[in-house]
C-alpha atoms as a PDB file:
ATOM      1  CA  UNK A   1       0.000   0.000   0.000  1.00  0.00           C
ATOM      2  CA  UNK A   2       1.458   3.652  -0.822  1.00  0.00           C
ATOM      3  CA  UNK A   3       1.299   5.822   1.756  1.00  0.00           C
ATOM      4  CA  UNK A   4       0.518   9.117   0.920  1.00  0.00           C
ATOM      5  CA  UNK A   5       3.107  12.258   2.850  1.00  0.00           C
ATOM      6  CA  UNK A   6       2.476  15.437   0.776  1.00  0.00           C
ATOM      7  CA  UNK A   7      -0.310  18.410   1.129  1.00  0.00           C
ATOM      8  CA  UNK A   8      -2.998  18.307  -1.762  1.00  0.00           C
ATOM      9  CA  UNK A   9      -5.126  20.839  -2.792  1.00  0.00           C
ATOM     10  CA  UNK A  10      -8.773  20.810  -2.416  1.00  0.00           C
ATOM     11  CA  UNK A  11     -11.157  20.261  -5.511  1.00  0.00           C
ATOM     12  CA  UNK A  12     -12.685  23.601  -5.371  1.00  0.00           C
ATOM     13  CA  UNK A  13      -8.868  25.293  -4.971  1.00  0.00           C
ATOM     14  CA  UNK A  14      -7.166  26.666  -1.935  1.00  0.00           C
ATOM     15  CA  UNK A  15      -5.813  30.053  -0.410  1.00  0.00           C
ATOM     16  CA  UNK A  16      -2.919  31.435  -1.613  1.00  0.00           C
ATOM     17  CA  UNK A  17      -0.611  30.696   0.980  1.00  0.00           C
ATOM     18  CA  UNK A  18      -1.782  27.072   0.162  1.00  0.00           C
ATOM     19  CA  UNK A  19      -1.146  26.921  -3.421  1.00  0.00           C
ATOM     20  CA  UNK A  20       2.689  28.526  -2.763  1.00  0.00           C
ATOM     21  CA  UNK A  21       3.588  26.039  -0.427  1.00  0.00           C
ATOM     22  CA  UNK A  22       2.643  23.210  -2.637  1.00  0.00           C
ATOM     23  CA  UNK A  23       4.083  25.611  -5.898  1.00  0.00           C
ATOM     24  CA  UNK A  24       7.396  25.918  -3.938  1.00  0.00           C
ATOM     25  CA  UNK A  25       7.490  22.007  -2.928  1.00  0.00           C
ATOM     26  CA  UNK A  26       7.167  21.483  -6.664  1.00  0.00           C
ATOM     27  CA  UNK A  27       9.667  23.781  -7.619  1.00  0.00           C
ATOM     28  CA  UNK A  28      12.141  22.551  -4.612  1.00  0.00           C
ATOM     29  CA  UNK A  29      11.514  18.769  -6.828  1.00  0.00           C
ATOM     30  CA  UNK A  30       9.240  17.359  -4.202  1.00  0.00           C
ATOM     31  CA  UNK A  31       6.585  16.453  -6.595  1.00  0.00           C
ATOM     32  CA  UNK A  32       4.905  13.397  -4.645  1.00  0.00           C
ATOM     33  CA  UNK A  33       5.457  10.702  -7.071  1.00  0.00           C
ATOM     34  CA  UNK A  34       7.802   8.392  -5.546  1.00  0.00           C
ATOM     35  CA  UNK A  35       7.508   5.000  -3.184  1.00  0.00           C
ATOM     36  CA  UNK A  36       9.488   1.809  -2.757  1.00  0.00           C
ATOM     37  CA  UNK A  37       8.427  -1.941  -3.473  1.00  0.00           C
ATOM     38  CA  UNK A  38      10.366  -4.941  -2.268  1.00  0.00           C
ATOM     39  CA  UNK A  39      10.005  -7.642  -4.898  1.00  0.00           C
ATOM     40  CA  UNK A  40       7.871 -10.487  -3.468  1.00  0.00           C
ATOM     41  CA  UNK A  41      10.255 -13.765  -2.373  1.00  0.00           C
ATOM     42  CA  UNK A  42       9.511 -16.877  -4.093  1.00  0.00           C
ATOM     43  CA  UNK A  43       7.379 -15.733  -7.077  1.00  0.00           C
ATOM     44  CA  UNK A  44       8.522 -14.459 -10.710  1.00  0.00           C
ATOM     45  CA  UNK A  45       5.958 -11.303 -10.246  1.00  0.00           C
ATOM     46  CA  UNK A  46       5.445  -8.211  -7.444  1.00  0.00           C
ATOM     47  CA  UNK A  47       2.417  -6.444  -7.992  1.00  0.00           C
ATOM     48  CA  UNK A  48       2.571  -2.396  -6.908  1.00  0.00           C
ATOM     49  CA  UNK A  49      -0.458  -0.620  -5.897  1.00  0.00           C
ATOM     50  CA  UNK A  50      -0.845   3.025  -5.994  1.00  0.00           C
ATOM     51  CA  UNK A  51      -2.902   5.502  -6.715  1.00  0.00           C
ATOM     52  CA  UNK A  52      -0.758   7.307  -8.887  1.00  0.00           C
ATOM     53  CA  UNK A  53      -0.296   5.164 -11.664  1.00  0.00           C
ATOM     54  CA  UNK A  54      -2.183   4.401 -14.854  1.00  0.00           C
ATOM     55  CA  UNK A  55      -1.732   2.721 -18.023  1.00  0.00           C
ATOM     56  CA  UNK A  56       0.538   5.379 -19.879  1.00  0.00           C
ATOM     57  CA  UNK A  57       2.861   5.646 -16.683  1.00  0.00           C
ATOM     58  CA  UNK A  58       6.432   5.685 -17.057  1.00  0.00           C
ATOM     59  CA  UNK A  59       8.128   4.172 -14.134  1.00  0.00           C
ATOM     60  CA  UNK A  60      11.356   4.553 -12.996  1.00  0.00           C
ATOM     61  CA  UNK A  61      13.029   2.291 -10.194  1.00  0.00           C
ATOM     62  CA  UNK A  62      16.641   1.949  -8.261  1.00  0.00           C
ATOM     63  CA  UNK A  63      17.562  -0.419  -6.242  1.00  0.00           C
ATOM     64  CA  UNK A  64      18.286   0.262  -2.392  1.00  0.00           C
ATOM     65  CA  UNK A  65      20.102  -3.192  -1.311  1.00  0.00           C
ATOM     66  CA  UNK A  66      22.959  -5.078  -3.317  1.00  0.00           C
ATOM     67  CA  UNK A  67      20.392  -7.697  -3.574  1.00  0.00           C
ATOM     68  CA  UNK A  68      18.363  -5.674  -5.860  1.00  0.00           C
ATOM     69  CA  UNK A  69      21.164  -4.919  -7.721  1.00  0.00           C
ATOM     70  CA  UNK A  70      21.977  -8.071  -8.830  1.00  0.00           C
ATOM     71  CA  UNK A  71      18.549  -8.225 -10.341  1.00  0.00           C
ATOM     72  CA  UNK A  72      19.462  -5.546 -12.362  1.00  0.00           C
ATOM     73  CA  UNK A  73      22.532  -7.180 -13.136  1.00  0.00           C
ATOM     74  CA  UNK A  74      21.305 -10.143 -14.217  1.00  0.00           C
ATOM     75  CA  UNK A  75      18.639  -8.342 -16.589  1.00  0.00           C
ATOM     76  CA  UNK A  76      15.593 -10.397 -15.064  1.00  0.00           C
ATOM     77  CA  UNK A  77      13.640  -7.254 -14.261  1.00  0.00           C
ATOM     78  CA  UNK A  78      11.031  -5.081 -15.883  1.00  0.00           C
ATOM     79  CA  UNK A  79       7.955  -3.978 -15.615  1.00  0.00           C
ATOM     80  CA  UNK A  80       5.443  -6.242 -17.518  1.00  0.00           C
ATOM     81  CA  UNK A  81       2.022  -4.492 -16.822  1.00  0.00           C
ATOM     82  CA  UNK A  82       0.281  -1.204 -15.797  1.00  0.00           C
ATOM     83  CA  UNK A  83      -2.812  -0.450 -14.909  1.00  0.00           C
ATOM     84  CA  UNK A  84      -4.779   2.156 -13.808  1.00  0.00           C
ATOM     85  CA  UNK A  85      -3.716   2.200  -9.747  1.00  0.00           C
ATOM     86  CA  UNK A  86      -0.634  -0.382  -9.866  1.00  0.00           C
ATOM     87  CA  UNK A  87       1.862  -1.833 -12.299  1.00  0.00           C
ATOM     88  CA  UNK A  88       3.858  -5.356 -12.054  1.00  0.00           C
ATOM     89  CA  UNK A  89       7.038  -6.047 -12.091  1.00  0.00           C
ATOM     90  CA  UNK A  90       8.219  -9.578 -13.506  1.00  0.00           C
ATOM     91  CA  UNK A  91      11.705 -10.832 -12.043  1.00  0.00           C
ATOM     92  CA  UNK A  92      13.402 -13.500 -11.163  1.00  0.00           C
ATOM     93  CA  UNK A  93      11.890 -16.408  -8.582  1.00  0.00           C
ATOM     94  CA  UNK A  94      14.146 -15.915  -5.706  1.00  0.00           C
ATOM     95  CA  UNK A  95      14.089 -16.779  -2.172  1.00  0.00           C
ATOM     96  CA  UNK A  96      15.639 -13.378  -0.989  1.00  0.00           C
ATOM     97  CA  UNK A  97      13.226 -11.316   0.631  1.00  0.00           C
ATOM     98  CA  UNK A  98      15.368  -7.891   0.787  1.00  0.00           C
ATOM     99  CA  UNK A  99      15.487  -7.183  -3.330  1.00  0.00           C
ATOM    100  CA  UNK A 100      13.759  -3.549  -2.404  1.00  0.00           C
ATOM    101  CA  UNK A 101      13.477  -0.456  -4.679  1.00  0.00           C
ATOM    102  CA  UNK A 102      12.714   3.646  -4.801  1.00  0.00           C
ATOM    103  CA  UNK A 103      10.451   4.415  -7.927  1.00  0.00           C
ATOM    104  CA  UNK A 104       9.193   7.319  -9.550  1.00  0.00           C
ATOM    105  CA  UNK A 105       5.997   7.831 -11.379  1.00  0.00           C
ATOM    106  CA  UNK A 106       5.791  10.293 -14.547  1.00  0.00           C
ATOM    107  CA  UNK A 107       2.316  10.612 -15.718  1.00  0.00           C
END
Protein backbone atom coordinates (compact mmCIF):
# COMPACT_ATOMS: atom_id res chain seq x y z
CA UNK A 1 0.00 0.00 0.00
CA UNK A 2 1.46 3.65 -0.82
CA UNK A 3 1.30 5.82 1.76
CA UNK A 4 0.52 9.12 0.92
CA UNK A 5 3.11 12.26 2.85
CA UNK A 6 2.48 15.44 0.78
CA UNK A 7 -0.31 18.41 1.13
CA UNK A 8 -3.00 18.31 -1.76
CA UNK A 9 -5.13 20.84 -2.79
CA UNK A 10 -8.77 20.81 -2.42
CA UNK A 11 -11.16 20.26 -5.51
CA UNK A 12 -12.69 23.60 -5.37
CA UNK A 13 -8.87 25.29 -4.97
CA UNK A 14 -7.17 26.67 -1.93
CA UNK A 15 -5.81 30.05 -0.41
CA UNK A 16 -2.92 31.44 -1.61
CA UNK A 17 -0.61 30.70 0.98
CA UNK A 18 -1.78 27.07 0.16
CA UNK A 19 -1.15 26.92 -3.42
CA UNK A 20 2.69 28.53 -2.76
CA UNK A 21 3.59 26.04 -0.43
CA UNK A 22 2.64 23.21 -2.64
CA UNK A 23 4.08 25.61 -5.90
CA UNK A 24 7.40 25.92 -3.94
CA UNK A 25 7.49 22.01 -2.93
CA UNK A 26 7.17 21.48 -6.66
CA UNK A 27 9.67 23.78 -7.62
CA UNK A 28 12.14 22.55 -4.61
CA UNK A 29 11.51 18.77 -6.83
CA UNK A 30 9.24 17.36 -4.20
CA UNK A 31 6.59 16.45 -6.60
CA UNK A 32 4.91 13.40 -4.65
CA UNK A 33 5.46 10.70 -7.07
CA UNK A 34 7.80 8.39 -5.55
CA UNK A 35 7.51 5.00 -3.18
CA UNK A 36 9.49 1.81 -2.76
CA UNK A 37 8.43 -1.94 -3.47
CA UNK A 38 10.37 -4.94 -2.27
CA UNK A 39 10.00 -7.64 -4.90
CA UNK A 40 7.87 -10.49 -3.47
CA UNK A 41 10.25 -13.77 -2.37
CA UNK A 42 9.51 -16.88 -4.09
CA UNK A 43 7.38 -15.73 -7.08
CA UNK A 44 8.52 -14.46 -10.71
CA UNK A 45 5.96 -11.30 -10.25
CA UNK A 46 5.45 -8.21 -7.44
CA UNK A 47 2.42 -6.44 -7.99
CA UNK A 48 2.57 -2.40 -6.91
CA UNK A 49 -0.46 -0.62 -5.90
CA UNK A 50 -0.84 3.03 -5.99
CA UNK A 51 -2.90 5.50 -6.72
CA UNK A 52 -0.76 7.31 -8.89
CA UNK A 53 -0.30 5.16 -11.66
CA UNK A 54 -2.18 4.40 -14.85
CA UNK A 55 -1.73 2.72 -18.02
CA UNK A 56 0.54 5.38 -19.88
CA UNK A 57 2.86 5.65 -16.68
CA UNK A 58 6.43 5.69 -17.06
CA UNK A 59 8.13 4.17 -14.13
CA UNK A 60 11.36 4.55 -13.00
CA UNK A 61 13.03 2.29 -10.19
CA UNK A 62 16.64 1.95 -8.26
CA UNK A 63 17.56 -0.42 -6.24
CA UNK A 64 18.29 0.26 -2.39
CA UNK A 65 20.10 -3.19 -1.31
CA UNK A 66 22.96 -5.08 -3.32
CA UNK A 67 20.39 -7.70 -3.57
CA UNK A 68 18.36 -5.67 -5.86
CA UNK A 69 21.16 -4.92 -7.72
CA UNK A 70 21.98 -8.07 -8.83
CA UNK A 71 18.55 -8.23 -10.34
CA UNK A 72 19.46 -5.55 -12.36
CA UNK A 73 22.53 -7.18 -13.14
CA UNK A 74 21.31 -10.14 -14.22
CA UNK A 75 18.64 -8.34 -16.59
CA UNK A 76 15.59 -10.40 -15.06
CA UNK A 77 13.64 -7.25 -14.26
CA UNK A 78 11.03 -5.08 -15.88
CA UNK A 79 7.96 -3.98 -15.61
CA UNK A 80 5.44 -6.24 -17.52
CA UNK A 81 2.02 -4.49 -16.82
CA UNK A 82 0.28 -1.20 -15.80
CA UNK A 83 -2.81 -0.45 -14.91
CA UNK A 84 -4.78 2.16 -13.81
CA UNK A 85 -3.72 2.20 -9.75
CA UNK A 86 -0.63 -0.38 -9.87
CA UNK A 87 1.86 -1.83 -12.30
CA UNK A 88 3.86 -5.36 -12.05
CA UNK A 89 7.04 -6.05 -12.09
CA UNK A 90 8.22 -9.58 -13.51
CA UNK A 91 11.71 -10.83 -12.04
CA UNK A 92 13.40 -13.50 -11.16
CA UNK A 93 11.89 -16.41 -8.58
CA UNK A 94 14.15 -15.91 -5.71
CA UNK A 95 14.09 -16.78 -2.17
CA UNK A 96 15.64 -13.38 -0.99
CA UNK A 97 13.23 -11.32 0.63
CA UNK A 98 15.37 -7.89 0.79
CA UNK A 99 15.49 -7.18 -3.33
CA UNK A 100 13.76 -3.55 -2.40
CA UNK A 101 13.48 -0.46 -4.68
CA UNK A 102 12.71 3.65 -4.80
CA UNK A 103 10.45 4.41 -7.93
CA UNK A 104 9.19 7.32 -9.55
CA UNK A 105 6.00 7.83 -11.38
CA UNK A 106 5.79 10.29 -14.55
CA UNK A 107 2.32 10.61 -15.72
Amino acid sequence: MTEFNYRKLPPQGGTPREIASVVNLLVDGKNNATGTFTLTASATTTQVTDLRAGTDSVILYVPTTANASAEIGAGSIFISARADSSFTITHANNSQNDRTFIYAIIG
